[in-house]
N, C-alpha and C. Protein backbone atom coordinates (compact mmCIF):
# COMPACT_ATOMS: atom_id res chain seq x y z
N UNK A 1 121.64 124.28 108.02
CA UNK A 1 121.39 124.20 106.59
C UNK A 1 122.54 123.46 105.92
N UNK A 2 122.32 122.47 105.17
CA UNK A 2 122.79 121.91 104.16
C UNK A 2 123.83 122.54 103.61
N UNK A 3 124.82 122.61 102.98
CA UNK A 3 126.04 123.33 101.98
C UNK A 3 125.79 122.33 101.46
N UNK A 4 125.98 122.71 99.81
CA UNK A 4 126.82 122.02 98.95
C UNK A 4 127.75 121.56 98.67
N UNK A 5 128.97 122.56 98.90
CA UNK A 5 130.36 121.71 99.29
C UNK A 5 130.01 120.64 99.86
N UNK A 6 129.46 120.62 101.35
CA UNK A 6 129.74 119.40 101.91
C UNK A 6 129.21 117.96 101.58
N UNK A 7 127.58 118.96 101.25
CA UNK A 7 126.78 117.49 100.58
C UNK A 7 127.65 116.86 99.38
N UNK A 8 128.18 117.35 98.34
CA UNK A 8 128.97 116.76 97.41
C UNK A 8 130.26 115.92 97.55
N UNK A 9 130.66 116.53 99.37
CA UNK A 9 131.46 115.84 99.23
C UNK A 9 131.73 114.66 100.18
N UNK A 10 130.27 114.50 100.56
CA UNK A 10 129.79 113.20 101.39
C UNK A 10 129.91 112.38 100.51
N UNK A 11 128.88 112.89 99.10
CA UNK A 11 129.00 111.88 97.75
C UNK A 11 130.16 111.69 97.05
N UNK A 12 130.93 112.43 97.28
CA UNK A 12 132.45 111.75 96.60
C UNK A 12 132.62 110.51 96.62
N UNK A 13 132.64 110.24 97.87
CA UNK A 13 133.00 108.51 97.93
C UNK A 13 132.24 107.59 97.97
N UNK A 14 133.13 106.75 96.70
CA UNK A 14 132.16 105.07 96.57
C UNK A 14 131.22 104.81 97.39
N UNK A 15 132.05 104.67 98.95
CA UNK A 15 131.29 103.56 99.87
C UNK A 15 129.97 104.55 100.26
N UNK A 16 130.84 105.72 100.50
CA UNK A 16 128.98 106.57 100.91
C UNK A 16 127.80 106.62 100.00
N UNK A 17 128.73 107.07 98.96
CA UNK A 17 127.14 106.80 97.46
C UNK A 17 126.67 105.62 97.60
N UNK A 18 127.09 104.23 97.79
CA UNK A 18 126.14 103.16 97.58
C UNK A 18 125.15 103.37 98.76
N UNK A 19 126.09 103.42 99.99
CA UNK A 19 125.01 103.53 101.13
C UNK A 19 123.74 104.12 101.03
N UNK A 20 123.95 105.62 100.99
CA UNK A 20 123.16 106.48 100.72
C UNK A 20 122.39 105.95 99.50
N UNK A 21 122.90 105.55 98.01
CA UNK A 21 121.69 105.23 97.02
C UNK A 21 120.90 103.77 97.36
N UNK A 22 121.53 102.97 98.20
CA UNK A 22 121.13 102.18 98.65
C UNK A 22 120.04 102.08 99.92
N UNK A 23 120.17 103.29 100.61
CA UNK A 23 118.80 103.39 101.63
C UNK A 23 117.89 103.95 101.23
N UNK A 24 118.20 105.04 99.88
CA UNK A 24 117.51 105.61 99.53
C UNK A 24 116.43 104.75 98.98
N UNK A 25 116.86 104.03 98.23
CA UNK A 25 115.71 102.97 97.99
C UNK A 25 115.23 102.22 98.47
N UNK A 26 115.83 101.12 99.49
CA UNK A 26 115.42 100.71 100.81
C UNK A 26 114.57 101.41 101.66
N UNK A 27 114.17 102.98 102.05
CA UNK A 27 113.94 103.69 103.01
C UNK A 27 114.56 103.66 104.27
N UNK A 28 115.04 102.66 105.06
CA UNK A 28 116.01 102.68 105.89
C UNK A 28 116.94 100.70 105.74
N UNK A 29 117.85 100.95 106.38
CA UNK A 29 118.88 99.90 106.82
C UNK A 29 119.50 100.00 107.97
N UNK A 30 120.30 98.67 108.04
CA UNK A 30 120.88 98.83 109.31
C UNK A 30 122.42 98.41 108.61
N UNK A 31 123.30 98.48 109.15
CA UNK A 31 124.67 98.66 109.48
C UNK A 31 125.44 96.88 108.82
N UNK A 32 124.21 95.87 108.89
CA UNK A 32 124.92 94.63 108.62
C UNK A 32 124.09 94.62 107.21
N UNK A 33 122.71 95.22 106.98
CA UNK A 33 122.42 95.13 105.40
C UNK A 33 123.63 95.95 104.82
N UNK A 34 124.48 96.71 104.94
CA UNK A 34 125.09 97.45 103.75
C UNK A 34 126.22 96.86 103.78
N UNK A 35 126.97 96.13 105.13
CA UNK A 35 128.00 95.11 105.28
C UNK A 35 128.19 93.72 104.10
N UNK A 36 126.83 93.65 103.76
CA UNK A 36 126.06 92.45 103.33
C UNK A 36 125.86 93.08 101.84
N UNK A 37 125.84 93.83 101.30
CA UNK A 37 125.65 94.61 100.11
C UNK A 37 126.81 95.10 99.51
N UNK A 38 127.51 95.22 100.31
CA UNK A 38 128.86 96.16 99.17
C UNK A 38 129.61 95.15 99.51
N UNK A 39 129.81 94.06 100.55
CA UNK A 39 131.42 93.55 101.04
C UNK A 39 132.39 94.11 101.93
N UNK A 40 131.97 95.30 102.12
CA UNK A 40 132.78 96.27 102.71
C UNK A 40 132.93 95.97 104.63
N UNK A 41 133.82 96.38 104.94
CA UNK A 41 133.39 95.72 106.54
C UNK A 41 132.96 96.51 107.56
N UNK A 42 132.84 95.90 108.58
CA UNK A 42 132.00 97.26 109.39
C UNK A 42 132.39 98.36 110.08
N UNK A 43 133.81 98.00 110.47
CA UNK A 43 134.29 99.54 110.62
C UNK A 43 134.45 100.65 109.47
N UNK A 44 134.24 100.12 108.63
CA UNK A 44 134.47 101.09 107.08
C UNK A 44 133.14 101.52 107.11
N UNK A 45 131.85 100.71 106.99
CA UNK A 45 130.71 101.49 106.35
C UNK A 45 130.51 101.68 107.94
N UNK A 46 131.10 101.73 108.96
CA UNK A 46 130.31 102.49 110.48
C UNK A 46 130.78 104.18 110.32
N UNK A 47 132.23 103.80 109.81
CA UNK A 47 132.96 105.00 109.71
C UNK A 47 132.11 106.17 108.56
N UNK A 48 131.72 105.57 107.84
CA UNK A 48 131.12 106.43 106.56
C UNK A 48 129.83 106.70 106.85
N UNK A 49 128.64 105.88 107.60
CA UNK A 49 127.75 106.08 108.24
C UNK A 49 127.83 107.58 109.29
N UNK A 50 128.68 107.00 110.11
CA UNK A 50 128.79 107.88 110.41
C UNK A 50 128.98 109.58 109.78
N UNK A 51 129.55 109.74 109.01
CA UNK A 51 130.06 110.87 108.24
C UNK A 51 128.53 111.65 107.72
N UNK A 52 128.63 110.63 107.01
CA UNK A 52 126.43 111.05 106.69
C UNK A 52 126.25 111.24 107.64
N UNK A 53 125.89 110.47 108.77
CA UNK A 53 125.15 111.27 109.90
C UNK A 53 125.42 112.68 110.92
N UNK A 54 126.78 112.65 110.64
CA UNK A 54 126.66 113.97 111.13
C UNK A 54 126.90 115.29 110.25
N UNK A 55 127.19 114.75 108.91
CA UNK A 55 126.29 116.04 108.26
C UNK A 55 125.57 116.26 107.56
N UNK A 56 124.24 115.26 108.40
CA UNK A 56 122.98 115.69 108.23
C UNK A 56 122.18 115.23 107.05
N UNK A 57 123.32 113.92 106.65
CA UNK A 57 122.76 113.09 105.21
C UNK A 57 121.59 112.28 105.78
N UNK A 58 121.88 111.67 106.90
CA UNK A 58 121.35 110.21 107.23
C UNK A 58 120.26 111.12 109.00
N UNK A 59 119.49 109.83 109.16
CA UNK A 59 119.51 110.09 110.43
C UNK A 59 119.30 108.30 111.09
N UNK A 60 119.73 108.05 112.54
CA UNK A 60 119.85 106.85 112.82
C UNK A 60 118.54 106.61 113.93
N UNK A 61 118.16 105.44 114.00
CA UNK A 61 117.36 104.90 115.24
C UNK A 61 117.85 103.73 115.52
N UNK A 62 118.00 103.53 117.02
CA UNK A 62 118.24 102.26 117.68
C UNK A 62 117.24 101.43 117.99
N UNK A 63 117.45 100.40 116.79
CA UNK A 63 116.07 99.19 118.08
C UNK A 63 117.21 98.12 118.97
N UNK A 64 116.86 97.76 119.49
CA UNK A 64 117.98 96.96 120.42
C UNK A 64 119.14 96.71 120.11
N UNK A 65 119.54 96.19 119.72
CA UNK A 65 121.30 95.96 119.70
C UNK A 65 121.28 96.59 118.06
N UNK A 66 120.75 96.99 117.02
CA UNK A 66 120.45 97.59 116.01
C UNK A 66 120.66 99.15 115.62
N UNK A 67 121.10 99.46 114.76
CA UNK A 67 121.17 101.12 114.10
C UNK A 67 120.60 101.12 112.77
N UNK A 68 119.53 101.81 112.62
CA UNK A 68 118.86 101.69 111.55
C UNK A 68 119.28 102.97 111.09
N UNK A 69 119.75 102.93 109.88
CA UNK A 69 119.84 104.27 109.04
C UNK A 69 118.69 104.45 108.21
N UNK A 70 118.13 105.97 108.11
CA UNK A 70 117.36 106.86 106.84
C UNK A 70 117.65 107.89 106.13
N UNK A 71 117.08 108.57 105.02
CA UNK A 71 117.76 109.86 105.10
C UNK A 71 117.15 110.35 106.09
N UNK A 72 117.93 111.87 106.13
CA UNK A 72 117.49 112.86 106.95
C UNK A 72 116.46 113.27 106.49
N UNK A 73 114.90 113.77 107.15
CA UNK A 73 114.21 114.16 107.20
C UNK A 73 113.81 115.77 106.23
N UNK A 74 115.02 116.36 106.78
CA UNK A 74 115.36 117.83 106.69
C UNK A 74 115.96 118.09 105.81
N UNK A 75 116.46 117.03 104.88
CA UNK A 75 117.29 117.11 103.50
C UNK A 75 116.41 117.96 102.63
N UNK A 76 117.07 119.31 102.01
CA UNK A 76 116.59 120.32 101.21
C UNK A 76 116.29 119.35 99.91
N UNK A 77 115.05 119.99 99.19
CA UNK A 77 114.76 119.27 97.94
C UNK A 77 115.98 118.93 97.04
N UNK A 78 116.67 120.15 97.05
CA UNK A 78 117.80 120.24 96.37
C UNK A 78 118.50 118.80 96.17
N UNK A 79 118.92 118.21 97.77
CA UNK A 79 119.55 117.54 98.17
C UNK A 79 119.29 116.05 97.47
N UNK A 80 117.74 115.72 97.21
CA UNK A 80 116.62 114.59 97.30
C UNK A 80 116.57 114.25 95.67
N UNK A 81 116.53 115.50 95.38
CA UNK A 81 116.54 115.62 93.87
C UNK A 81 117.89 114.92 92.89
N UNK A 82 118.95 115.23 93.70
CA UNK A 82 120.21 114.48 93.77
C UNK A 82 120.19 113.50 94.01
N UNK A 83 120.00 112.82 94.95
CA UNK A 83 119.86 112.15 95.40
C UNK A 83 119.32 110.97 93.88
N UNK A 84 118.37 111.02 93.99
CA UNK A 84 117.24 110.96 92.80
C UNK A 84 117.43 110.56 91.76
N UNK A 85 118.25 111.44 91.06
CA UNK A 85 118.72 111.47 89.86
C UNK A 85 119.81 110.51 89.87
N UNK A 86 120.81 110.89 90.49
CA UNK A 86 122.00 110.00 90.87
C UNK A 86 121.34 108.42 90.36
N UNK A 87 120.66 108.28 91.38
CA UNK A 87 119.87 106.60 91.84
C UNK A 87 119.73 106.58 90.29
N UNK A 88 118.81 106.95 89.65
CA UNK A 88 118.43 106.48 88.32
C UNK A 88 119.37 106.67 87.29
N UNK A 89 120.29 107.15 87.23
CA UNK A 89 121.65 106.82 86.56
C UNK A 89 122.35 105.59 87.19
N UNK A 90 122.62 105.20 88.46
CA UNK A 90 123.31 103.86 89.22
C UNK A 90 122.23 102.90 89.03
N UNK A 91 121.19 102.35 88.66
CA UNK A 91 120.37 101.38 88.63
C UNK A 91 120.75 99.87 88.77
N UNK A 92 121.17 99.82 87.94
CA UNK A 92 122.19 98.47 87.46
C UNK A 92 123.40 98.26 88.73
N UNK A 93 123.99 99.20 89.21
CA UNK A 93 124.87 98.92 90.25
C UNK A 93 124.21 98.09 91.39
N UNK A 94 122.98 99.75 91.81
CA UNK A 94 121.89 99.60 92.84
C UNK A 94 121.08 98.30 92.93
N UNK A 95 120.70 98.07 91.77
CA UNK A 95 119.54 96.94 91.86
C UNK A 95 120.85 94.93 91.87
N UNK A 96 122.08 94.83 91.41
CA UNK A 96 123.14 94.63 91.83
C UNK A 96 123.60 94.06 93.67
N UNK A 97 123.55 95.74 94.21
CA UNK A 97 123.53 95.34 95.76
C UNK A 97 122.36 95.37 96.25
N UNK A 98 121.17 95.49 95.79
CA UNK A 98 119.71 95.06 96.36
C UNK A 98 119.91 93.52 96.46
N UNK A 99 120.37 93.25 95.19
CA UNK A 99 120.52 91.66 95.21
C UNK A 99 120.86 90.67 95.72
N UNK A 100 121.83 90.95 95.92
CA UNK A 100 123.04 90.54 97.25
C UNK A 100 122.36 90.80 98.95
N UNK A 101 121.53 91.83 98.89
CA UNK A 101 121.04 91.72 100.07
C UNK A 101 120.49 91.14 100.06
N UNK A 102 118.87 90.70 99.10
CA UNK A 102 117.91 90.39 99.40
C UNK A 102 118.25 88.57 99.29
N UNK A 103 119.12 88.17 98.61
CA UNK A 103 120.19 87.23 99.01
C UNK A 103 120.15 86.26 100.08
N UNK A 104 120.49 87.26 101.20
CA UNK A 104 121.50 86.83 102.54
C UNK A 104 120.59 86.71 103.68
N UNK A 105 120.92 86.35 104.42
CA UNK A 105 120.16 86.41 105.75
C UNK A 105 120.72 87.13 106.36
N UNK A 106 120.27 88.47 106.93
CA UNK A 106 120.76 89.69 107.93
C UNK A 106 120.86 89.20 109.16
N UNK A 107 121.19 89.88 109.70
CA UNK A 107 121.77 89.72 111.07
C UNK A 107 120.59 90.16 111.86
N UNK A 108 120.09 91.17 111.51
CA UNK A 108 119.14 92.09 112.26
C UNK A 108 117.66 91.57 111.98
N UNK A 109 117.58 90.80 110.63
CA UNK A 109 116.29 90.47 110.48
C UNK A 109 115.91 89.01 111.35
């Protein structure tokens, strides 16, 4: 089960909130769209990826040389609702690094 402490304090940081508000709207990504979206490099958003994923923000699938991030499945409403809300207060940021992705040519695509 989910805590709050922790979920809040996945969202503490910059780089995880974009991620996270950023797949959230996406439904999933991979590791060079969010590289490609914030600027940030890839050991930073692997490192923060990671963090979501193991507690239980994100969940990952491999297609071949690829890591696709989603949320977690199992995320309490609570969690989604946050989630949610958040997003529609960041819009302008969000729709911002949509931009920039939809931009670029991915790596993965």
């Amino acid at each position: 089960m989910l805590e709050p402490t922790l979920f809040f304090k996945c969202l503490s940081d910059p780089t995880r909130l974009k991620s996270l508000l950023l797949i959230n709207k996406h439904k999933e990504l991979c590791v060079c769209d969010l590289i490609t979206a914030t600027g940030e490099n890839q050991s930073k958003i692997s490192r923060h990826l990671s963090q979501l994923r193991t507690n239980g923000l994100l969940k990952d699938r491999r297609h071949n040389q690829w890591v696709y991030y989603s949320l977690h499945p199992t995320l309490p409403q609570w969690a989604l609702d946050v989630i949610n809300i958040t997003a529609t207060q960041e819009t302008d940021a969000i729709s911002k690094l949509s931009h920039t992705l939809a931009q670029s040519k991915n790596c993965c695509n």
